[in-house]
N, C-alpha and C. Protein backbone atom coordinates (compact mmCIF):
# COMPACT_ATOMS: atom_id res chain seq x y z
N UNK A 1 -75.34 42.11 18.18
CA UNK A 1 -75.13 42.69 19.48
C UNK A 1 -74.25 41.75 20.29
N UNK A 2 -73.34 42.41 21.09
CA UNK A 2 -72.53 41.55 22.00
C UNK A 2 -73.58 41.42 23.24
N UNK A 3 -73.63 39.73 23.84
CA UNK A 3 -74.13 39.42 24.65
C UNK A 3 -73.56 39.38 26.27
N UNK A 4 -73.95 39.39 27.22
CA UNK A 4 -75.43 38.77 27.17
C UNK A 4 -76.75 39.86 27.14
N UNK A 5 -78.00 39.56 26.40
CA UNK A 5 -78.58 40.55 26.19
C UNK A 5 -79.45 40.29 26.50
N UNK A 6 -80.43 41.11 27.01
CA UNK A 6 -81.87 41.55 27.30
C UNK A 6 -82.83 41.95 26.54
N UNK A 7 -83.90 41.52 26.11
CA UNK A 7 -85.13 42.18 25.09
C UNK A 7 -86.38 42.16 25.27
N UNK A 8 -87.30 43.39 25.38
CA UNK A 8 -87.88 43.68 25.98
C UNK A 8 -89.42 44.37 24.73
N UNK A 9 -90.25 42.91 24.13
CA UNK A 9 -90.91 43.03 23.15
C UNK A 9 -92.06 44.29 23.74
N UNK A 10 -93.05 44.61 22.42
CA UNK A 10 -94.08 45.22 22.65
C UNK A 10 -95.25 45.06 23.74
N UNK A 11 -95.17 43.57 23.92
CA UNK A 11 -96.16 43.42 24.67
C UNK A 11 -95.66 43.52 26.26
N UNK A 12 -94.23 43.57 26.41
CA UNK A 12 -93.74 43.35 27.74
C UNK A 12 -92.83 42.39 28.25
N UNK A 13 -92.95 41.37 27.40
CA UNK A 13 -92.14 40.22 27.40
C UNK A 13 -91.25 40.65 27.52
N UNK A 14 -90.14 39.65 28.69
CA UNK A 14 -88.63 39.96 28.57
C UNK A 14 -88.16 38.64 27.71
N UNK A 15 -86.76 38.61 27.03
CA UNK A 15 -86.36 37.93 26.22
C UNK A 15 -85.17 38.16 26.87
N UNK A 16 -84.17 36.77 26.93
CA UNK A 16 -83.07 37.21 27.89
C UNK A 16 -82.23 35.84 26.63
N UNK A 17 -80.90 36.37 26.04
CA UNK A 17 -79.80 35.39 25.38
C UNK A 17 -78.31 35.78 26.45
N UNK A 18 -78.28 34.51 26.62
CA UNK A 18 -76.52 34.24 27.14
C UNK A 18 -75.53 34.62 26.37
N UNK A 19 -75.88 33.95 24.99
CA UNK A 19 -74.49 33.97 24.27
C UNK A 19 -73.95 34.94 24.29
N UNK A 20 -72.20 35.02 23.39
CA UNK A 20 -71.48 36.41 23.43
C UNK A 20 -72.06 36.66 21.96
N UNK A 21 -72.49 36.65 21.10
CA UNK A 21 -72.71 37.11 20.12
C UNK A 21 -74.19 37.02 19.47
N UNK A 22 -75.28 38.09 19.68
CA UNK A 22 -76.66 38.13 18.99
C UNK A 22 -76.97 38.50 17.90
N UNK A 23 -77.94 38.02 17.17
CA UNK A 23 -78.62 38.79 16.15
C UNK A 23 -80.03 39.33 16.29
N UNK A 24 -80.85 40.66 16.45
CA UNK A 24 -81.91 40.30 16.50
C UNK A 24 -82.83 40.70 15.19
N UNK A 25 -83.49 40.39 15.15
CA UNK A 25 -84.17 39.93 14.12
C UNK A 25 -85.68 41.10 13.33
N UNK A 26 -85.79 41.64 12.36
CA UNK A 26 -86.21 42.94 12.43
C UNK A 26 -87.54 42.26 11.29
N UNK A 27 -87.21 41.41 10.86
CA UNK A 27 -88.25 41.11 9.28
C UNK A 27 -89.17 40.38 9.93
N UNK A 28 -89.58 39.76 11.17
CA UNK A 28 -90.42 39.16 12.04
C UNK A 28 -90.82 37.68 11.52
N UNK A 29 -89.56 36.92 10.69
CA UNK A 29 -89.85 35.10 10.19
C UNK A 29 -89.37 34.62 11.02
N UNK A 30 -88.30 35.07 11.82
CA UNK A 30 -87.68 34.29 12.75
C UNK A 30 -89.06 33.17 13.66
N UNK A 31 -88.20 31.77 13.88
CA UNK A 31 -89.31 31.46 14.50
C UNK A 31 -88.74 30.65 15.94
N UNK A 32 -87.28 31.95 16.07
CA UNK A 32 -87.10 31.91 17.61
C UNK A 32 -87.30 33.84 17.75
N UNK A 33 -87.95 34.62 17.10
CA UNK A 33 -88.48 35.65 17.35
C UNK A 33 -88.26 36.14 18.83
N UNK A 34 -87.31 37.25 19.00
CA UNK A 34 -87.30 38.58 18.52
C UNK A 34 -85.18 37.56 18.47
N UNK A 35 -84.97 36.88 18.02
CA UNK A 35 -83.95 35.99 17.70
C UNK A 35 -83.57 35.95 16.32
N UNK A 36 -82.70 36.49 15.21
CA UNK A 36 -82.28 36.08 14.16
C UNK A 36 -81.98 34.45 14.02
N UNK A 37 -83.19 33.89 13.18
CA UNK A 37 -82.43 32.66 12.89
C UNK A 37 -82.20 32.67 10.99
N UNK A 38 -81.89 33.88 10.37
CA UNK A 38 -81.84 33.69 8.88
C UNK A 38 -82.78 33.33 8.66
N UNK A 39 -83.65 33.47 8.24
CA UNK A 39 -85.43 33.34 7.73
C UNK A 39 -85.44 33.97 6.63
N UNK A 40 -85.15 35.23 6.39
CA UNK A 40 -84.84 36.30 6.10
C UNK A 40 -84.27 35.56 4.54
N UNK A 41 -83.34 34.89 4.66
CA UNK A 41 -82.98 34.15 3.63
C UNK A 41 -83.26 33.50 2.66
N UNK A 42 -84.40 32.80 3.05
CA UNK A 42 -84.96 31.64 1.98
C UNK A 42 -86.37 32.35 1.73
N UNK A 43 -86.68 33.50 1.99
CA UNK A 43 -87.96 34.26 1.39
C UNK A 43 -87.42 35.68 0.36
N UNK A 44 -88.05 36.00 -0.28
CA UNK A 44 -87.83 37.15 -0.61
C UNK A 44 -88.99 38.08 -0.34
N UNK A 45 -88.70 39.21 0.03
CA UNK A 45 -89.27 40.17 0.71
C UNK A 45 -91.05 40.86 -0.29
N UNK A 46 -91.86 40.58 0.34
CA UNK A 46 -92.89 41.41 -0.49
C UNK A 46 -93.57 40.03 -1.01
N UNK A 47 -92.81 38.51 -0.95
CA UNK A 47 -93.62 37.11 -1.44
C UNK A 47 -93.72 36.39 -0.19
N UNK A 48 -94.67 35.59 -0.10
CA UNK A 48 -95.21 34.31 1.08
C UNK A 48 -94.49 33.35 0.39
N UNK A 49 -93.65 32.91 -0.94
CA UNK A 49 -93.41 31.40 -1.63
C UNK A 49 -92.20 31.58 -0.97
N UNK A 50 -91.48 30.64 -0.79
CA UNK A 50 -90.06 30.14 -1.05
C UNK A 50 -88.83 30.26 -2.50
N UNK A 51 -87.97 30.77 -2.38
CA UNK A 51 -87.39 31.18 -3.52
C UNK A 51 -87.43 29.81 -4.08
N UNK A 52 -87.60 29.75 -5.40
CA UNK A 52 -87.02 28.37 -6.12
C UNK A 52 -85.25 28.20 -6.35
N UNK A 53 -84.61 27.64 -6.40
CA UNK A 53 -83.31 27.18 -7.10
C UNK A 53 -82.91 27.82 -8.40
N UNK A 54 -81.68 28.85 -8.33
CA UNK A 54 -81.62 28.47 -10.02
C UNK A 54 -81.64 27.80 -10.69
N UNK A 55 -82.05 27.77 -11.53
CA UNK A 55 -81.99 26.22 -12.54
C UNK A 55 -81.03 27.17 -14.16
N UNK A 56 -79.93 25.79 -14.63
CA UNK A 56 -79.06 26.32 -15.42
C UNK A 56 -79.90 26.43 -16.85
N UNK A 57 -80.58 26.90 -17.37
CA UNK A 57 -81.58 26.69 -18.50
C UNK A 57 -80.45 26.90 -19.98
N UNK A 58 -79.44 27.08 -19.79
CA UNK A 58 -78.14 27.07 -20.95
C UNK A 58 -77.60 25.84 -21.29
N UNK A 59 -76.82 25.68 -20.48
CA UNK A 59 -76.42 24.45 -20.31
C UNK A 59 -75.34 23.87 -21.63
N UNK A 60 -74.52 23.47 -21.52
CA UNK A 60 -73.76 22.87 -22.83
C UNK A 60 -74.96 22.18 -24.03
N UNK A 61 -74.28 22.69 -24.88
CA UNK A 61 -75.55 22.29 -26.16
C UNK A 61 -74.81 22.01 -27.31
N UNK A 62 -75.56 22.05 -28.43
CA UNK A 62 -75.04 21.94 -29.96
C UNK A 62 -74.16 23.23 -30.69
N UNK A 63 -74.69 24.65 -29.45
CA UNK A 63 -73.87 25.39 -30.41
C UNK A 63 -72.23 25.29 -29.45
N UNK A 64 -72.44 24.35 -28.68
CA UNK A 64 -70.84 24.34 -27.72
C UNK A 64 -69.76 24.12 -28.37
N UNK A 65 -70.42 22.67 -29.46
CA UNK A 65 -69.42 21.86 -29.95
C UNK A 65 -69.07 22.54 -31.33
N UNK A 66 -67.38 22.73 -31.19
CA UNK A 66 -67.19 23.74 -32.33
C UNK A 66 -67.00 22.83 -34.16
């Protein structure tokens, strides 16, 4: 959303951002809430863990070398 914006939670709360440019935030991790801070990102949806890293489990080996 282009700012400056106004937000106006369930309970009544007003939420007021300056900036020219908002995100707000719909998956409720944010933990500047009702604020997109990418949260959203490092969870995957439907789990409480943290994604792990890919890990390269291939990797150059014995059948590399011709």
């Amino acid at each position: 959303m282009e700012g400056p914006v106004e937000v106006v939670d369930e309970a009544g709360n007003t939420h007021v951002s300056d900036r020219f440019v908002v995100a707000l935030c719909t998956c409720r991790r944010s933990r500047s809430y009702p604020w997109c801070d990418t949260s959203h990102r490092r969870r995957v949806r439907g789990e409480d863990r943290p994604v792990p890293p890919a890990e390269d489990t291939e990797g150059p080996g014995r059948d590399d070398v011709p």
